[in-house]
PDB file of N, CA and C in Angstrom:
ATOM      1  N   UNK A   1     -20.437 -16.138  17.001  1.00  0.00           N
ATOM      2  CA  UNK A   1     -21.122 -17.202  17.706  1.00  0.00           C
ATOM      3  C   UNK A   1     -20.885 -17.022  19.211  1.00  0.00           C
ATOM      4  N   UNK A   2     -22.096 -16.891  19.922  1.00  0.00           N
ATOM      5  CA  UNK A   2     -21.978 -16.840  21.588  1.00  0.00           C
ATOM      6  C   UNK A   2     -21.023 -18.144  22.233  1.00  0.00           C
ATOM      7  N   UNK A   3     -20.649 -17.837  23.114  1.00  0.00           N
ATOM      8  CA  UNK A   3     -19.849 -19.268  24.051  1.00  0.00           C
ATOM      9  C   UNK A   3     -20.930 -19.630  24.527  1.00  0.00           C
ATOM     10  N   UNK A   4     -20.702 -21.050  25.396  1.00  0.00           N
ATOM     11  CA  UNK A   4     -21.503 -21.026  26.199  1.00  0.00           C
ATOM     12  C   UNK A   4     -21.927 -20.364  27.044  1.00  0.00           C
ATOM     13  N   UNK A   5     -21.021 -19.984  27.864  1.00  0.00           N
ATOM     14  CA  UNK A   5     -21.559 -19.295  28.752  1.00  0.00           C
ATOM     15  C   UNK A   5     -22.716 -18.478  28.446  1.00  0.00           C
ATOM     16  N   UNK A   6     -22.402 -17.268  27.410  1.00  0.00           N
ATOM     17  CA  UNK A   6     -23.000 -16.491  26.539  1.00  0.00           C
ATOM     18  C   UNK A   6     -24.554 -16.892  26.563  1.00  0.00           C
ATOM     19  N   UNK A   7     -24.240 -18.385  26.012  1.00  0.00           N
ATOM     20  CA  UNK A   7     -26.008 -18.931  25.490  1.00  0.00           C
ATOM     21  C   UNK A   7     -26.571 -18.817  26.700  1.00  0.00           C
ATOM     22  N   UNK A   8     -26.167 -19.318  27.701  1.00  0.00           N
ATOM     23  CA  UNK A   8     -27.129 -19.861  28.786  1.00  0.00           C
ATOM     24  C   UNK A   8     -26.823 -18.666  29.579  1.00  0.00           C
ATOM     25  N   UNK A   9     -26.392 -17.680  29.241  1.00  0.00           N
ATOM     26  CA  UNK A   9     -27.031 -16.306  29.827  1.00  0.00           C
ATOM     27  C   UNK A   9     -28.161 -15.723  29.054  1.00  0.00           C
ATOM     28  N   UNK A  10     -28.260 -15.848  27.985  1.00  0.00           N
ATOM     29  CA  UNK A  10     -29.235 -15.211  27.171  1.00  0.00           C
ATOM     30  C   UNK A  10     -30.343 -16.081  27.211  1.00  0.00           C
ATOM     31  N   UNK A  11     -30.413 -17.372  27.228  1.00  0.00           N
ATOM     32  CA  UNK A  11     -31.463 -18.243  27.484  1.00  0.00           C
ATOM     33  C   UNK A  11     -32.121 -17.699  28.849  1.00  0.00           C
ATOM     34  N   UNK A  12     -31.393 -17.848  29.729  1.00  0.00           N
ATOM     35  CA  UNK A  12     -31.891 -17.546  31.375  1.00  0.00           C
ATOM     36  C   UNK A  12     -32.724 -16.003  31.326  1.00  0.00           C
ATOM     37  N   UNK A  13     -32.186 -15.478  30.674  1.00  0.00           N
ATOM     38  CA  UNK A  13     -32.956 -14.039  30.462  1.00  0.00           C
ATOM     39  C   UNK A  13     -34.614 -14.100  29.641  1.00  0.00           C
ATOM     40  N   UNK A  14     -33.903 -14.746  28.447  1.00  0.00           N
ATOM     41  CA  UNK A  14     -35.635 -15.092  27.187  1.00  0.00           C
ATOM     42  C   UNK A  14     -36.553 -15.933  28.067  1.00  0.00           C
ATOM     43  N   UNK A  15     -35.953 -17.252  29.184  1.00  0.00           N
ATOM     44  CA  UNK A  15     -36.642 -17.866  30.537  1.00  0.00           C
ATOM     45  C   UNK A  15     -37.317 -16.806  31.290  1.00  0.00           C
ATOM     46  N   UNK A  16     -36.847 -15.989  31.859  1.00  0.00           N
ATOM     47  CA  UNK A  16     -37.602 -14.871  32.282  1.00  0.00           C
ATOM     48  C   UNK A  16     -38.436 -13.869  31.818  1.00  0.00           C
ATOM     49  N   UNK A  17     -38.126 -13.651  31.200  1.00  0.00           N
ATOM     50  CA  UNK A  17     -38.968 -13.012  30.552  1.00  0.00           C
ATOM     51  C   UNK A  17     -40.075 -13.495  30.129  1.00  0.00           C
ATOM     52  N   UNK A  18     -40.273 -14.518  29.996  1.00  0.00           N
ATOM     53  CA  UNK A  18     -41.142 -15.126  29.475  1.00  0.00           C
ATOM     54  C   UNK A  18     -42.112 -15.677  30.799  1.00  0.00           C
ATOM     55  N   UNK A  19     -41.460 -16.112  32.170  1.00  0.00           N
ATOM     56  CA  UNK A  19     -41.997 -16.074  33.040  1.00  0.00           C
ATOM     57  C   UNK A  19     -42.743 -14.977  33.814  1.00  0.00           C
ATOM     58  N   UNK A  20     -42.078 -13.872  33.839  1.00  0.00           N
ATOM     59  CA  UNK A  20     -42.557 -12.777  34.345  1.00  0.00           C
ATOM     60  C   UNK A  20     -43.622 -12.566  33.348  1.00  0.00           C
ATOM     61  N   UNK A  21     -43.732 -12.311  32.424  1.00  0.00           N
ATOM     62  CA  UNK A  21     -44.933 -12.504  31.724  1.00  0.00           C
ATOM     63  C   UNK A  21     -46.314 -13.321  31.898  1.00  0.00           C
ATOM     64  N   UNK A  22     -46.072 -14.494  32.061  1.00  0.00           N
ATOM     65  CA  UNK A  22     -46.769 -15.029  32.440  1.00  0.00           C
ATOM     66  C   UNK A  22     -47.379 -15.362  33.659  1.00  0.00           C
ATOM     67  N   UNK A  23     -46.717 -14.964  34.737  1.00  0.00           N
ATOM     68  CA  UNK A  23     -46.711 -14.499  36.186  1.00  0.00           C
ATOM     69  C   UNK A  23     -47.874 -13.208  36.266  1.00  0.00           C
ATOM     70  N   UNK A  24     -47.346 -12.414  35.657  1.00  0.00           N
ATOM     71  CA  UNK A  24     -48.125 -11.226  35.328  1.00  0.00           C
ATOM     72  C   UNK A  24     -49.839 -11.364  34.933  1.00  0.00           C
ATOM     73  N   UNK A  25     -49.881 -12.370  34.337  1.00  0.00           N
ATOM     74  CA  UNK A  25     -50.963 -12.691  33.917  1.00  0.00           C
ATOM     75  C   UNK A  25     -51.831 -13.689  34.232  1.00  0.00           C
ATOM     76  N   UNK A  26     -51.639 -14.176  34.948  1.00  0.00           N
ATOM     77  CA  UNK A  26     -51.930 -15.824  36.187  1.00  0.00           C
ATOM     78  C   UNK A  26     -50.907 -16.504  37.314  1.00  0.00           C
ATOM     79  N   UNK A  27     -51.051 -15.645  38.688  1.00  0.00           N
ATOM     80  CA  UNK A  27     -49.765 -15.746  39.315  1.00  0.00           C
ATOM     81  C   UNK A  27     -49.888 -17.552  39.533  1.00  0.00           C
ATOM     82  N   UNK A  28     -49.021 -18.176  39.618  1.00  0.00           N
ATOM     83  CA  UNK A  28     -48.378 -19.580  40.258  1.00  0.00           C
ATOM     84  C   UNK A  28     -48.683 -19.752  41.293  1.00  0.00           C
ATOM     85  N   UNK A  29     -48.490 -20.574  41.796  1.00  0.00           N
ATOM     86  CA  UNK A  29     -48.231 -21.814  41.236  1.00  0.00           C
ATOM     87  C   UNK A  29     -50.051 -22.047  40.622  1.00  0.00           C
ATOM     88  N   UNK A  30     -49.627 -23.029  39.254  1.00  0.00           N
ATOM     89  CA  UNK A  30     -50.663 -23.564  38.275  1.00  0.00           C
ATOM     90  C   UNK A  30     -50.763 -25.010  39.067  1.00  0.00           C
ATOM     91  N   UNK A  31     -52.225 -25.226  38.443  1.00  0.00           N
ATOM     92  CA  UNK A  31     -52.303 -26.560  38.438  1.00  0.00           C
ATOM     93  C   UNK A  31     -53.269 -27.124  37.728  1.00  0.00           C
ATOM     94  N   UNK A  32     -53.386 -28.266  37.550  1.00  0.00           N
ATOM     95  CA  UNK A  32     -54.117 -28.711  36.519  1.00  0.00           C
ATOM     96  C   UNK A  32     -55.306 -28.946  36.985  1.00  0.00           C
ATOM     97  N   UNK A  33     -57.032 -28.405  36.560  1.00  0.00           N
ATOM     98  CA  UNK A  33     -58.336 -28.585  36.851  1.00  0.00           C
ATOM     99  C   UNK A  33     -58.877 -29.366  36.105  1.00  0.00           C
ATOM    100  N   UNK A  34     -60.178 -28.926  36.140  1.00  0.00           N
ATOM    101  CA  UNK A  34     -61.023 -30.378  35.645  1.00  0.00           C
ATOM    102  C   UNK A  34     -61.398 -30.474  34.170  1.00  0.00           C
ATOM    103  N   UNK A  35     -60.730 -31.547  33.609  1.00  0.00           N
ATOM    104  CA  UNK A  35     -61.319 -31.522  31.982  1.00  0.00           C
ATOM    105  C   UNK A  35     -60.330 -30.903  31.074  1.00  0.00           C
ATOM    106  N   UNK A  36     -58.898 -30.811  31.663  1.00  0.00           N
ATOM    107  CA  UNK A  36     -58.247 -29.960  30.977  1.00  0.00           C
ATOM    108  C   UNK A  36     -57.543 -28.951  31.156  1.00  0.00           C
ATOM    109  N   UNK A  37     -58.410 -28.231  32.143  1.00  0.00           N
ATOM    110  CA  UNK A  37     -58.250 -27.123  32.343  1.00  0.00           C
ATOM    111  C   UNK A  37     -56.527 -26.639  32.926  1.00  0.00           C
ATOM    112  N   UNK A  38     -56.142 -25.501  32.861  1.00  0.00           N
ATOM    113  CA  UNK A  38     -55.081 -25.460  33.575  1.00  0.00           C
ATOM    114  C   UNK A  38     -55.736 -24.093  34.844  1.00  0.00           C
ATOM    115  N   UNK A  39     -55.441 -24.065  35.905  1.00  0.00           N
ATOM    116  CA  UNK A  39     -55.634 -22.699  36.803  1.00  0.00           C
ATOM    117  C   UNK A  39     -54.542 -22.350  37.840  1.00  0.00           C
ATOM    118  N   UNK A  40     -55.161 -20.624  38.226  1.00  0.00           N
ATOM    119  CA  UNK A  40     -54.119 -20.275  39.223  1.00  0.00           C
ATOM    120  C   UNK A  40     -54.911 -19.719  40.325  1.00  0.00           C
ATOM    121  N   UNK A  41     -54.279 -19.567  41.881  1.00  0.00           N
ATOM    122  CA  UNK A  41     -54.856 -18.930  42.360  1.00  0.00           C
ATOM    123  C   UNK A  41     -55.351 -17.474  42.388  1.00  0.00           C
ATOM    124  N   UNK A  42     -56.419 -17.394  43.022  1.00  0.00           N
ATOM    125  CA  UNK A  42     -56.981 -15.895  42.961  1.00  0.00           C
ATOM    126  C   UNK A  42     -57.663 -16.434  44.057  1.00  0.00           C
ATOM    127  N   UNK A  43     -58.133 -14.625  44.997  1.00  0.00           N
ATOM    128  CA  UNK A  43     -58.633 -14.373  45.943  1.00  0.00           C
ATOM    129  C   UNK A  43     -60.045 -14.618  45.623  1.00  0.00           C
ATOM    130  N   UNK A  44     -60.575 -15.706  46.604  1.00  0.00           N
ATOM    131  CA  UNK A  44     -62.238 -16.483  46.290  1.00  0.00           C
ATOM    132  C   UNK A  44     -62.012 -17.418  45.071  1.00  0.00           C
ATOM    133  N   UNK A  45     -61.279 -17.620  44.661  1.00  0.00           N
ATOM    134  CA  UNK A  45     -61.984 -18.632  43.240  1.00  0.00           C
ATOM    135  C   UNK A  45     -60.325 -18.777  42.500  1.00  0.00           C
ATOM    136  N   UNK A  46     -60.216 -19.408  41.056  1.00  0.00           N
ATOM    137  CA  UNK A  46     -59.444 -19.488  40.861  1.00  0.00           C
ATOM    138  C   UNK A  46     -59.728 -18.633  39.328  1.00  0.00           C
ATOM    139  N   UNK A  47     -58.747 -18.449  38.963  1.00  0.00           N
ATOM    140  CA  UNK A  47     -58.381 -17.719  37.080  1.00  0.00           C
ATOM    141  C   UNK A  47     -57.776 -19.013  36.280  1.00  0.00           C
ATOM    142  N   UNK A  48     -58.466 -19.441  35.290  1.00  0.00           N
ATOM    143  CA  UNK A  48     -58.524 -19.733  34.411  1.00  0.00           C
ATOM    144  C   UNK A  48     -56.761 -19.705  33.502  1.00  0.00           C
ATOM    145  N   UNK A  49     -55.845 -20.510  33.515  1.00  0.00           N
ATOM    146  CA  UNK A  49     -54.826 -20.299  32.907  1.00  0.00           C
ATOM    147  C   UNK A  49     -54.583 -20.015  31.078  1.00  0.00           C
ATOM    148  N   UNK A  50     -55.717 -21.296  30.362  1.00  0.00           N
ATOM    149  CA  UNK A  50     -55.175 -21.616  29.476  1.00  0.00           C
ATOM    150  C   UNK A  50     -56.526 -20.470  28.724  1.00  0.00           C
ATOM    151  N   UNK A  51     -57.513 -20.330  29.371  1.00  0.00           N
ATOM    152  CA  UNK A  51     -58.713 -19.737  28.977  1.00  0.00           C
ATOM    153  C   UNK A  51     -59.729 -20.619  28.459  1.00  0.00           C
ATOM    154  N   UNK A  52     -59.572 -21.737  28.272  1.00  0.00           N
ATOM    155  CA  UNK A  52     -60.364 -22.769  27.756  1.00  0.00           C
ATOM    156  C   UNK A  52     -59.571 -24.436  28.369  1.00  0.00           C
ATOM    157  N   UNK A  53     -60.329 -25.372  27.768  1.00  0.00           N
ATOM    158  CA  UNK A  53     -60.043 -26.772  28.481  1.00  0.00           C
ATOM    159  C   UNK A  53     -58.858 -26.705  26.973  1.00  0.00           C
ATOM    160  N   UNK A  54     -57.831 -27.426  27.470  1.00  0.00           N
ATOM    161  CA  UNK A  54     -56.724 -28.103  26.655  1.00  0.00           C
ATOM    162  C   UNK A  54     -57.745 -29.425  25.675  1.00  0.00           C
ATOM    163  N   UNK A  55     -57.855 -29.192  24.390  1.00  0.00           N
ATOM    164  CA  UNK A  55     -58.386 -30.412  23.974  1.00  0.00           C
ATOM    165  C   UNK A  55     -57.911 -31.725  23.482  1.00  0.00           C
ATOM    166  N   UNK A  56     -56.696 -31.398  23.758  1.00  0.00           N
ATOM    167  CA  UNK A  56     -56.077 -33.325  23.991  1.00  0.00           C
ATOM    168  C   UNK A  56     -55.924 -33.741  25.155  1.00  0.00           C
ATOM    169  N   UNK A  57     -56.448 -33.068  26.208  1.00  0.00           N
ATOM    170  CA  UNK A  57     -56.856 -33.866  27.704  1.00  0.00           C
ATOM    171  C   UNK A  57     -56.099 -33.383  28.675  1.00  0.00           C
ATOM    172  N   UNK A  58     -56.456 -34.235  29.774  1.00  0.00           N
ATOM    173  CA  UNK A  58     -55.706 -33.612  30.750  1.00  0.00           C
ATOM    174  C   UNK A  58     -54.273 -33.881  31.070  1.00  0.00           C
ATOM    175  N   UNK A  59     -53.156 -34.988  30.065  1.00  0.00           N
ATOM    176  CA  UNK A  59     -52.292 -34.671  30.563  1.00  0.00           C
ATOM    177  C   UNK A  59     -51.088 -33.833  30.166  1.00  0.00           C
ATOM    178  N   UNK A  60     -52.295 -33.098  29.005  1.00  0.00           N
ATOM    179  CA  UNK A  60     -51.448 -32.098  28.363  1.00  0.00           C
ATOM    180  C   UNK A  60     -51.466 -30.471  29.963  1.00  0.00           C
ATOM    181  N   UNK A  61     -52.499 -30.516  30.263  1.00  0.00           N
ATOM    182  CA  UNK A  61     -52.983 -29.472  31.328  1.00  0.00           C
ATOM    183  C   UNK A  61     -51.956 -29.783  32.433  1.00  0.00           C
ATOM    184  N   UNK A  62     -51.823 -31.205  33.071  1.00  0.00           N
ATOM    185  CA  UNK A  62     -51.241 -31.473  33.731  1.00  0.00           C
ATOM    186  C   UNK A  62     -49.386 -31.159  33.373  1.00  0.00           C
ATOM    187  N   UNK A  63     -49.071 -31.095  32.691  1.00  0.00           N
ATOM    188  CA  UNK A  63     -47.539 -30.890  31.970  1.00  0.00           C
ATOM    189  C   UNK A  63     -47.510 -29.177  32.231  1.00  0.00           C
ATOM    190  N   UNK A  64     -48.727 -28.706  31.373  1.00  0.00           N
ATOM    191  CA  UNK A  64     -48.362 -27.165  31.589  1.00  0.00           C
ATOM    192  C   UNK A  64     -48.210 -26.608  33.058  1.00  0.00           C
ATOM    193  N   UNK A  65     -49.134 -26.591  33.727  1.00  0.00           N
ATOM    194  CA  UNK A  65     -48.990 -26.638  34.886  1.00  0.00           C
ATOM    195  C   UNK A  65     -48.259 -27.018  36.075  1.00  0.00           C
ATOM    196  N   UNK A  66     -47.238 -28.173  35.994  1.00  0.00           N
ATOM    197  CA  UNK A  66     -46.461 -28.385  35.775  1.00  0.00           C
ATOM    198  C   UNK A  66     -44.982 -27.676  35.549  1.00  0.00           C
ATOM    199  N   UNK A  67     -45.007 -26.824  34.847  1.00  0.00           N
ATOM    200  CA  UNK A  67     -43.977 -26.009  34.145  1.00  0.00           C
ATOM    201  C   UNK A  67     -44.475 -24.459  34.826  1.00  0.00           C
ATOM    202  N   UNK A  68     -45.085 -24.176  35.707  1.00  0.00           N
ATOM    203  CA  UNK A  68     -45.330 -22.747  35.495  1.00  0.00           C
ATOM    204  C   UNK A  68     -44.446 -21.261  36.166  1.00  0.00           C
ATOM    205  N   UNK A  69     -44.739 -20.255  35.868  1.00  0.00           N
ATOM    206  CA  UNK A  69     -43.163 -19.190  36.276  1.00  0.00           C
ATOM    207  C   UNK A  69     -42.205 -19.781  37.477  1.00  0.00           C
ATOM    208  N   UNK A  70     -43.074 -20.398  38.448  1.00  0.00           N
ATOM    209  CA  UNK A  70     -42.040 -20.739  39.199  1.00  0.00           C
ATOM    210  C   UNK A  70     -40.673 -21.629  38.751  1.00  0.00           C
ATOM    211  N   UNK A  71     -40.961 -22.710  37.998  1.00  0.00           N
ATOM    212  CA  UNK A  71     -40.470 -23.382  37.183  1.00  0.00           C
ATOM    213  C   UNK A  71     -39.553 -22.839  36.489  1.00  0.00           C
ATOM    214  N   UNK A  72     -39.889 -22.023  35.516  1.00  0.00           N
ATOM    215  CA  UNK A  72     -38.961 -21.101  34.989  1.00  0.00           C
ATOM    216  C   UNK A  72     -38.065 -20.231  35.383  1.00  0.00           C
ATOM    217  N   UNK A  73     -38.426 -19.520  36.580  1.00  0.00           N
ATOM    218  CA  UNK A  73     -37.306 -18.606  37.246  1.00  0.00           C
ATOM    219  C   UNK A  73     -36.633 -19.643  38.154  1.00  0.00           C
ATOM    220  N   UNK A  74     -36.956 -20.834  38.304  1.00  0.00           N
ATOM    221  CA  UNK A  74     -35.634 -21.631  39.157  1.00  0.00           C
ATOM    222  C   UNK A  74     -34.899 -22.346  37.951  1.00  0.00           C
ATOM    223  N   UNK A  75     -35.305 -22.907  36.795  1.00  0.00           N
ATOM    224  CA  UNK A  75     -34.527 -22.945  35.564  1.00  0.00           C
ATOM    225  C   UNK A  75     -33.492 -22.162  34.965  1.00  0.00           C
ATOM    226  N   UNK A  76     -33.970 -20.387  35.583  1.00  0.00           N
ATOM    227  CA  UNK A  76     -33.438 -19.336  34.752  1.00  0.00           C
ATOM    228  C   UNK A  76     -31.753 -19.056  35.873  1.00  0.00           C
ATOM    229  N   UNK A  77     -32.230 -19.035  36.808  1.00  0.00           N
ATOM    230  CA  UNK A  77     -31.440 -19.824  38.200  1.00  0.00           C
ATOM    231  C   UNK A  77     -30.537 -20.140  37.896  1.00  0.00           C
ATOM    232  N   UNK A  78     -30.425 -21.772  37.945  1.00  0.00           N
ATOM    233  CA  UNK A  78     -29.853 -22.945  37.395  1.00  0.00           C
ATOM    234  C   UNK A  78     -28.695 -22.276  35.990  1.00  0.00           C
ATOM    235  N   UNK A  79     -29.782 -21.999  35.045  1.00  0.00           N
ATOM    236  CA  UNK A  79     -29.134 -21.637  33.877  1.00  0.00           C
ATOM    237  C   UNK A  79     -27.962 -20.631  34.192  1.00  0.00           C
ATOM    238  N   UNK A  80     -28.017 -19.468  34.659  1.00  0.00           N
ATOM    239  CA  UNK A  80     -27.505 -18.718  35.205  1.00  0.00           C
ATOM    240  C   UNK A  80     -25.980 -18.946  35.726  1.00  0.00           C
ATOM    241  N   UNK A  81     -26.305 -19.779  37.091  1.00  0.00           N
ATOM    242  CA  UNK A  81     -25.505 -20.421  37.913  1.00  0.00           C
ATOM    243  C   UNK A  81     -24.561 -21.237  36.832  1.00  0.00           C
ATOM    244  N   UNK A  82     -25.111 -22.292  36.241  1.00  0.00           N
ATOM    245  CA  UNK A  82     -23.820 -22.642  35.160  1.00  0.00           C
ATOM    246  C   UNK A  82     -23.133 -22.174  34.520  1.00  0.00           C
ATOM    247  N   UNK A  83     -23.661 -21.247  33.850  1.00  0.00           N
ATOM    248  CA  UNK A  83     -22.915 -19.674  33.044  1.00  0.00           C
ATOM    249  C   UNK A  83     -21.700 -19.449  34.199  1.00  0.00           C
ATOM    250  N   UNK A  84     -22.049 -19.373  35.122  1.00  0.00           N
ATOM    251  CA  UNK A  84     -21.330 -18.290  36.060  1.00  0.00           C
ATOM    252  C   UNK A  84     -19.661 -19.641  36.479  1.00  0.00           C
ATOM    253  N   UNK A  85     -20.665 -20.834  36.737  1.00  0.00           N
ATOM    254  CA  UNK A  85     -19.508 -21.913  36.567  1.00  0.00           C
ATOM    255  C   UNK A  85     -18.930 -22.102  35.435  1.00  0.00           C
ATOM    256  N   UNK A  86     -19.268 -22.069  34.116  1.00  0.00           N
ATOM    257  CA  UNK A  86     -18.874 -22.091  33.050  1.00  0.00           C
ATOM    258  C   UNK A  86     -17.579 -20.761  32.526  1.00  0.00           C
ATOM    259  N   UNK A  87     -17.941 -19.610  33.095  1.00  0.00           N
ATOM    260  CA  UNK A  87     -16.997 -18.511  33.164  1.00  0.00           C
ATOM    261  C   UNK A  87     -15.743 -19.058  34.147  1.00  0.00           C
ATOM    262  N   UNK A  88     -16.185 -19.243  35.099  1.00  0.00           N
ATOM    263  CA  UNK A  88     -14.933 -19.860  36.211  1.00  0.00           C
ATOM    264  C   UNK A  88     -14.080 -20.736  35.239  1.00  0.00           C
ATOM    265  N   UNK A  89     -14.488 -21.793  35.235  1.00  0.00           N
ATOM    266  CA  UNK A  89     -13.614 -23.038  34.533  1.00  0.00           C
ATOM    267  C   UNK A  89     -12.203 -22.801  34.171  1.00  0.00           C
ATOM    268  N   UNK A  90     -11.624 -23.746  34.180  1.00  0.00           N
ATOM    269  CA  UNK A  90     -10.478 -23.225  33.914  1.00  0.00           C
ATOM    270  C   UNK A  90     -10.161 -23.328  32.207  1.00  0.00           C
ATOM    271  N   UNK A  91     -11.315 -24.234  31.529  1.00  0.00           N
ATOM    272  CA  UNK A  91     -11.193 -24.505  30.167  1.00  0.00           C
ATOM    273  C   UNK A  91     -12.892 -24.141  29.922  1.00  0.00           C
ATOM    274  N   UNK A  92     -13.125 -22.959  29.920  1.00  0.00           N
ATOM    275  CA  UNK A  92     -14.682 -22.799  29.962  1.00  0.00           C
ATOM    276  C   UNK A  92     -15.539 -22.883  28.144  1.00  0.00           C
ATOM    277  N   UNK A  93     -14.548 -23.264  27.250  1.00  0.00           N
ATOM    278  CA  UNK A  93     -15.399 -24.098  25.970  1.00  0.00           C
ATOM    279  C   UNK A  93     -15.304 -25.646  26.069  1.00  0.00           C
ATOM    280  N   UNK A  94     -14.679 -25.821  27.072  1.00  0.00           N
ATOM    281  CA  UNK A  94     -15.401 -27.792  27.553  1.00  0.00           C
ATOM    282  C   UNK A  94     -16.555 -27.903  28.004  1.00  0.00           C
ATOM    283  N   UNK A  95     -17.273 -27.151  27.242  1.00  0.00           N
ATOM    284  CA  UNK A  95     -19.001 -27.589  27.635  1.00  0.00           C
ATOM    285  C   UNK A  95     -19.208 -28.548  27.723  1.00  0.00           C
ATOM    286  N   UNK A  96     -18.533 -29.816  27.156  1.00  0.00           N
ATOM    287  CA  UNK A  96     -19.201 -31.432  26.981  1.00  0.00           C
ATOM    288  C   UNK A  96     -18.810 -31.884  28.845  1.00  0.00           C
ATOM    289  N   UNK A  97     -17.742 -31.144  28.815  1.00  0.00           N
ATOM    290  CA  UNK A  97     -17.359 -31.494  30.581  1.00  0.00           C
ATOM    291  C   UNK A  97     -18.404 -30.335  31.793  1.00  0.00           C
ATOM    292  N   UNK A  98     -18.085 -29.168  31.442  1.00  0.00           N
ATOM    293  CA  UNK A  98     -18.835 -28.173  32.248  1.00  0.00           C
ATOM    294  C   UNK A  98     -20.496 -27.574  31.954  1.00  0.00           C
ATOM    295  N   UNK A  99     -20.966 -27.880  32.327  1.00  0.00           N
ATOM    296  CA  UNK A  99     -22.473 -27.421  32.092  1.00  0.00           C
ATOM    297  C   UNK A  99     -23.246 -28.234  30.574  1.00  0.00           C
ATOM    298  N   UNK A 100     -22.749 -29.276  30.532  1.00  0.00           N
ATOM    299  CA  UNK A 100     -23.414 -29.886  29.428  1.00  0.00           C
ATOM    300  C   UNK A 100     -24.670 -29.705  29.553  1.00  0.00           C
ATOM    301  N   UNK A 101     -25.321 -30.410  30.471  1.00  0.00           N
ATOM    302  CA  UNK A 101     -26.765 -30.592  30.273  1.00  0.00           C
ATOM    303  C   UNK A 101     -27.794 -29.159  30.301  1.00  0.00           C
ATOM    304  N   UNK A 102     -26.540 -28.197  31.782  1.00  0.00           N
ATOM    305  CA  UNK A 102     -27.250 -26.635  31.784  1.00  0.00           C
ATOM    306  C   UNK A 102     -27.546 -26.210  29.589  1.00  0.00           C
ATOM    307  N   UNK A 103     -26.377 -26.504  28.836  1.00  0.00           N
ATOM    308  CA  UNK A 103     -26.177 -26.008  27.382  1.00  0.00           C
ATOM    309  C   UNK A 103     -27.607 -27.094  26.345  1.00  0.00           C
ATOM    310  N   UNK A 104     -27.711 -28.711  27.091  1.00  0.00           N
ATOM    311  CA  UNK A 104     -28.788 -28.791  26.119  1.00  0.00           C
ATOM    312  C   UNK A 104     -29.921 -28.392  26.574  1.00  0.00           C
ATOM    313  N   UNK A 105     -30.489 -28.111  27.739  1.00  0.00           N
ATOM    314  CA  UNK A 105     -31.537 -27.327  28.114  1.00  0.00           C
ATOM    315  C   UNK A 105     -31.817 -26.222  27.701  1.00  0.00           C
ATOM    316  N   UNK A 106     -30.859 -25.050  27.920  1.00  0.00           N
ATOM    317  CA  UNK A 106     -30.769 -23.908  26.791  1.00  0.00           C
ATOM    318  C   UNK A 106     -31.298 -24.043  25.652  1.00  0.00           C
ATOM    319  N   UNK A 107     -30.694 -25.155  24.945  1.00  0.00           N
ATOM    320  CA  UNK A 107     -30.462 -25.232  23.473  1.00  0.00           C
ATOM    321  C   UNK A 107     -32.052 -25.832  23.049  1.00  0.00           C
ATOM    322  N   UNK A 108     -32.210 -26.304  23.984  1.00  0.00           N
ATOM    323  CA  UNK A 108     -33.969 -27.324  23.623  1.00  0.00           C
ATOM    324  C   UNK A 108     -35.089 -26.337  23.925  1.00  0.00           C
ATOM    325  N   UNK A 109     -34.496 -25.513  24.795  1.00  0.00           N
ATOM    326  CA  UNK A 109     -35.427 -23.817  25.351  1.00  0.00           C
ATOM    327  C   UNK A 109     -35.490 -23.320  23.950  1.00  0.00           C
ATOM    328  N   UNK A 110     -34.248 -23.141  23.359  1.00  0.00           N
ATOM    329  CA  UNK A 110     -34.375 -22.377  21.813  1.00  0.00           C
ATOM    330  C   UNK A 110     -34.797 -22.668  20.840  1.00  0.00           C
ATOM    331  N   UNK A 111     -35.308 -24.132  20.722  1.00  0.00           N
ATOM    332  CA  UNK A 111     -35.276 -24.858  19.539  1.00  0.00           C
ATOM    333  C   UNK A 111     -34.325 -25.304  18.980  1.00  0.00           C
ATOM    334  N   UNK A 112     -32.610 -25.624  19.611  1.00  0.00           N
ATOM    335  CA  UNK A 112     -31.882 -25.737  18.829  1.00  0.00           C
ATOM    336  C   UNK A 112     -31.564 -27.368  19.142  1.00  0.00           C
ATOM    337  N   UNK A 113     -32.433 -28.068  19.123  1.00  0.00           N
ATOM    338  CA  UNK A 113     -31.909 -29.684  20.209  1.00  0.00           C
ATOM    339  C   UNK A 113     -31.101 -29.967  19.138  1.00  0.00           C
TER     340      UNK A 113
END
């Protein structure tokens, strides 16, 4: 079983990755368009994020957008940075004291809430 620290290094990484990915493919910052839509910039016009309108509305578009790589690589950040405090500690499996919330973020990143 990973420590914490452990998790929320490996989280911060699957965060990236997953951003750079998606960066790759509609640079950021997103934002939410009309009807749903989510978009990014592009030179003259914008690209299309989600490829179609979100069909439970816009404040599902608005949430994604919302969240986009930038989001994630300052999350992955964050995540990171606690790890790195979490190694320091002087009792670094007192997660409930050191990086709690950095560990349920992780953990809600994974599916593990």
């Amino acid at each position: 079983m990973p420590t914490p620290a452990e998790e929320l290094r490996a989280t911060a990484q699957k965060l990236l990755e997953h951003a750079d990915a998606a960066e790759a493919k509609r640079p950021g910052p997103w934002s939410a368009g009309a009807a749903g839509s989510v978009i990014s910039p592009r030179d003259g016009g914008v690209d299309y994020v989600t490829g179609h309108t979100i069909p439970d509305g816009p404040e599902i578009a608005r949430y994604i957008a919302l969240m986009d790589p930038n989001v994630g690589r300052a999350l992955a950040d964050w995540l990171d940075s606690e790890a790195a405090r979490l190694t320091a500690a002087v009792h670094p499996d007192r997660h409930e004291t050191y990086g709690a919330a950095a560990l349920a973020v992780a953990r809600a990143l994974n599916g593990d809430r």
